[in-house]
Protein backbone atom coordinates (compact mmCIF):
# COMPACT_ATOMS: atom_id res chain seq x y z
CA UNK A 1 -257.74 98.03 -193.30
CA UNK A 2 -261.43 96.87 -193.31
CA UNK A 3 -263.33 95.68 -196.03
CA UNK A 4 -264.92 98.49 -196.84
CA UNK A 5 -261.88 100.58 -196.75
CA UNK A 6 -259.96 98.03 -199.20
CA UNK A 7 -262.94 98.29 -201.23
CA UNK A 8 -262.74 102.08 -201.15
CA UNK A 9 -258.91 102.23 -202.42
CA UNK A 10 -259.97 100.15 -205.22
CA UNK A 11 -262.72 102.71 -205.84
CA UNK A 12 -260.49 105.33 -205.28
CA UNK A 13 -257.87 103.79 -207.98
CA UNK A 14 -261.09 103.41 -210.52
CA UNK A 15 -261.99 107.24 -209.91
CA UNK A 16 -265.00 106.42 -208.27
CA UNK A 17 -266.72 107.67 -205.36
CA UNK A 18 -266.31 105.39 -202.44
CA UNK A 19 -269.35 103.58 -200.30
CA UNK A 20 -269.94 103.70 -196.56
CA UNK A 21 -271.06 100.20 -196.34
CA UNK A 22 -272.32 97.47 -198.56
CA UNK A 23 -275.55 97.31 -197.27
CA UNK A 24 -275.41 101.39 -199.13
CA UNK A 25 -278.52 101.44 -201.56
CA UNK A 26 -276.42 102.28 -204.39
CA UNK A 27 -275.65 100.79 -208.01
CA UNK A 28 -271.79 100.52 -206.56
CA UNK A 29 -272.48 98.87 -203.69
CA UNK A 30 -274.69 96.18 -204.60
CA UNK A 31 -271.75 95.42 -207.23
CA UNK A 32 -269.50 95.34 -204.70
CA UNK A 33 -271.37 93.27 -202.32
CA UNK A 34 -272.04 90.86 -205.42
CA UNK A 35 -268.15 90.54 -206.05
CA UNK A 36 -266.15 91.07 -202.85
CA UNK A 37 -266.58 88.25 -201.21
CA UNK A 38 -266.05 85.57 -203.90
CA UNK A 39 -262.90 87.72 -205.04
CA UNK A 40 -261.40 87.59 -201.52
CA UNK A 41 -261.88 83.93 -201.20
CA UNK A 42 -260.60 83.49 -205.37
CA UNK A 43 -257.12 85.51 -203.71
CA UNK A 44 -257.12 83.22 -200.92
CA UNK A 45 -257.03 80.17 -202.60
CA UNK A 46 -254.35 81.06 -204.96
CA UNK A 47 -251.70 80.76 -202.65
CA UNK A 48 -250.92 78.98 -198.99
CA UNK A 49 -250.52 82.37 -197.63
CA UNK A 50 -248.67 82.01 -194.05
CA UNK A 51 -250.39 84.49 -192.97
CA UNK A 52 -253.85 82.44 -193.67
CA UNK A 53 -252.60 78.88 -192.48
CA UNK A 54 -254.33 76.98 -190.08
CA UNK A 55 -253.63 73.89 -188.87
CA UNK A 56 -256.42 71.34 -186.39
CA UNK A 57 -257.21 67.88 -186.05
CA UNK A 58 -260.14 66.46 -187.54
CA UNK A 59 -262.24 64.01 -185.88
CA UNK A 60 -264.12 61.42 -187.67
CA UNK A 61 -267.48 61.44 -188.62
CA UNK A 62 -269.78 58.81 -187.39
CA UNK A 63 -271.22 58.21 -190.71
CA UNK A 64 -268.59 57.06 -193.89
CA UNK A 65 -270.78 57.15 -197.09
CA UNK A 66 -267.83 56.25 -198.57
CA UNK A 67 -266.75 53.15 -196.89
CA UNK A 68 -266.03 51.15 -199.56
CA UNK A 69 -262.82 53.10 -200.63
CA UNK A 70 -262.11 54.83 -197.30
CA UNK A 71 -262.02 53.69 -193.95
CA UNK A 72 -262.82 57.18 -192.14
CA UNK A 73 -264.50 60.42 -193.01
CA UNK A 74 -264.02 63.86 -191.29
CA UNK A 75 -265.74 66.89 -192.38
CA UNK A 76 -263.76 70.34 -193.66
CA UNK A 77 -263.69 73.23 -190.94
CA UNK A 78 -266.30 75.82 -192.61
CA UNK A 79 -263.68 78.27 -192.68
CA UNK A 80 -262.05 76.40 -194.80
CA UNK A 81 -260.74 77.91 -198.31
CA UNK A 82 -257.89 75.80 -199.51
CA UNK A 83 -256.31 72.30 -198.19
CA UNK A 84 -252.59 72.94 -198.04
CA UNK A 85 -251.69 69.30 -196.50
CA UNK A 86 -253.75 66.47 -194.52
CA UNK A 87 -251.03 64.65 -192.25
CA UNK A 88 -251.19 61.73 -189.99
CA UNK A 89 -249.84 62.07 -186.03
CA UNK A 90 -246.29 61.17 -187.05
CA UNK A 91 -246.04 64.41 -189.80
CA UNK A 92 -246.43 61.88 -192.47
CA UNK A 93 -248.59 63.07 -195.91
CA UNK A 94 -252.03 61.28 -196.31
CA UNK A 95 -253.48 60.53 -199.50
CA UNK A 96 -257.19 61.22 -199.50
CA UNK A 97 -260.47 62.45 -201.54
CA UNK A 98 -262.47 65.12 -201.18
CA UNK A 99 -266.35 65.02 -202.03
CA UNK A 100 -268.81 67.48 -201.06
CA UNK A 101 -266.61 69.26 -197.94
CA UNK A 102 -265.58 65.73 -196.42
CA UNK A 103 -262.50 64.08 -196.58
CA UNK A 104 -262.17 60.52 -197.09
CA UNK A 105 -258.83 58.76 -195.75
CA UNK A 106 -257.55 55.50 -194.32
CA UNK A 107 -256.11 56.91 -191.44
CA UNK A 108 -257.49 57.36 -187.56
CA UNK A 109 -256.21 60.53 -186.57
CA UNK A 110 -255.57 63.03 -188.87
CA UNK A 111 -254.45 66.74 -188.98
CA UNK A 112 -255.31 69.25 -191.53
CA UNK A 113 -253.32 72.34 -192.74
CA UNK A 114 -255.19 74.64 -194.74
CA UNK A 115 -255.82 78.15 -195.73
CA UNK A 116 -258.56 79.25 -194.13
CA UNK A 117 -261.38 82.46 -194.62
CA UNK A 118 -260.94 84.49 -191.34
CA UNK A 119 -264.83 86.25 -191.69
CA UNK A 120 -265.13 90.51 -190.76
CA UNK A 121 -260.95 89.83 -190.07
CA UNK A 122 -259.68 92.05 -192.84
CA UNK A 123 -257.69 94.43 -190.96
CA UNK A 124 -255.54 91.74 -189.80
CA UNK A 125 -254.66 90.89 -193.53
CA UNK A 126 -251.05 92.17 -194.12
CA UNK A 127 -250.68 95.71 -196.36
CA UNK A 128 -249.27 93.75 -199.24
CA UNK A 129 -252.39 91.39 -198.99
CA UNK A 130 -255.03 93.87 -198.98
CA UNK A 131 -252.83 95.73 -201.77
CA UNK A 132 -253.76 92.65 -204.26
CA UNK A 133 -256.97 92.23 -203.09
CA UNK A 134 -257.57 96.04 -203.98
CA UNK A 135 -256.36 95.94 -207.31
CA UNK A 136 -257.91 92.35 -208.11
CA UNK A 137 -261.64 94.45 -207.08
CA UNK A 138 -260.59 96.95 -209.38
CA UNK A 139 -260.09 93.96 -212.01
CA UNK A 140 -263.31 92.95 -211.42
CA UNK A 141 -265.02 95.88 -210.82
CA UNK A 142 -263.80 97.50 -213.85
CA UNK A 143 -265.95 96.00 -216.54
CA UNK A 144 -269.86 96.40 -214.51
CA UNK A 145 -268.43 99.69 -213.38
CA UNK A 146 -266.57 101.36 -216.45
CA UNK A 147 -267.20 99.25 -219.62
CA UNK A 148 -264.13 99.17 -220.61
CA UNK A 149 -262.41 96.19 -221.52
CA UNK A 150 -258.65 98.03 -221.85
CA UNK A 151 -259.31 99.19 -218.35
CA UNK A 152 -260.07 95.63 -217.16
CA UNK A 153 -256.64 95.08 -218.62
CA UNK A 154 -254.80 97.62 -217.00
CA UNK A 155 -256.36 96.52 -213.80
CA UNK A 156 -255.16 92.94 -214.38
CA UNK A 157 -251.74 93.99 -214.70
CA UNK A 158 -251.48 96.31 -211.55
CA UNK A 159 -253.05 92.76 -210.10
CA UNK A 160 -250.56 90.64 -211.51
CA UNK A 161 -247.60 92.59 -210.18
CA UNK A 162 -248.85 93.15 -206.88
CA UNK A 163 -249.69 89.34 -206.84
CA UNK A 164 -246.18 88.60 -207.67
CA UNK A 165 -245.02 91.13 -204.93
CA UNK A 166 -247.60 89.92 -202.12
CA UNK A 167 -246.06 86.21 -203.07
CA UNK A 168 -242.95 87.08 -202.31
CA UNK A 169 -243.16 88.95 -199.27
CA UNK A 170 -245.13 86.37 -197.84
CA UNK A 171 -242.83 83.62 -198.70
CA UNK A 172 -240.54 84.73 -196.37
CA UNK A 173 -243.15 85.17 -193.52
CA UNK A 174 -243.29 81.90 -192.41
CA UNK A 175 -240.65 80.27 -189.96
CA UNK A 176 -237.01 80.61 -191.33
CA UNK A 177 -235.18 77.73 -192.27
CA UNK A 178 -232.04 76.73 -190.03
CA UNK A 179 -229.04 77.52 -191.63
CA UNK A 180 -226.00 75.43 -190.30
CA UNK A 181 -223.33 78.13 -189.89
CA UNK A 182 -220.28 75.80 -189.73
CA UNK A 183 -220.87 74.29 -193.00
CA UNK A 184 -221.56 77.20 -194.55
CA UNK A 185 -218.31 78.24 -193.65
CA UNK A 186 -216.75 75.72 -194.50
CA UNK A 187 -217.56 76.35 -198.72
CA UNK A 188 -216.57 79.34 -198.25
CA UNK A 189 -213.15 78.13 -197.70
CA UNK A 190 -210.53 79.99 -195.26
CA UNK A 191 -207.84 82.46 -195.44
């Protein structure tokens, strides 16, 4: 799905006629264009979705305004929505700071794992994904659109469960954990 045609289920769910674009000169559109993307990015960030996980090195910055605490500074990837883990070269966790998109660390080579905002990507969002993000537009929509506050509730629930749901599948997205057979068999006991 595209943005526009998550945004149109979530119309479709409210009972209201869908857009062709954004950039549509209508009351509905403008609302949407207001609230999509900071929704989107809100649903991002509430999760280290496997499906949004990136991982590079950083490279530090030339300039450390904050030299007296840390030794190096690197600046955040623009894409970036959520910091999931910053690791040094041998996979070990780094303790840092974060001010104003840079992070501050005491180590020279550094690798960052983070969700990350893939921009005009939606259709490569998985269904349960762009599910959520449907209902949570409806959630926000609802209020500007309908004026109804028991509606906005109603939407938050649908939200909530398909939150849970898109959590869940997604959890078991990512690379399976090795399961030693042998000692598995071994509780089992024999015959």
């Amino acid at each position: 799905m595209n943005s526009v045609e998550i945004v149109n289920y979530s119309l479709a769910i409210m009972g209201v006629d869908p857009i062709m674009a954004f950039t549509d000169d209508t009351k509905v559109a403008q609302l949407v264009n207001n609230i999509y993307y900071p929704a989107l990015k809100e649903l991002l960030s509430m999760q280290d979705w496997n499906f949004a996980l990136k991982r590079v090195k950083l490279n530090a910055l030339a300039t450390n305004e904050q030299s007296d605490l840390w030794q190096y500074a690197y600046q955040e990837p623009s894409d970036i929505v959520k910091i999931q883990s910053l690791r040094d070269s041998s996979n070990n966790k780094v303790e840092y700071e974060e001010i104003e998109n840079v992070l501050y660390a005491n180590v020279s080579s550094i690798y960052l794992r983070y969700v990350y905002y893939n921009e005009g990507q939606e259709y490569s969002y998985p269904p349960y994904f762009a599910r959520a993000l449907s209902y949570k537009l409806a959630m926000d929509l609802s209020i500007p659109l309908q004026g109804n506050p028991q509606m906005y509730q109603f939407y938050d629930a649908l939200f909530q469960k398909a939150l849970q749901d898109a959590r869940g599948l997604d959890s078991i997205r990512g690379t399976p954990q090795y399961v030693d057979e042998s000692k598995w068999l071994l509780g089992l006991g024999s015959p």
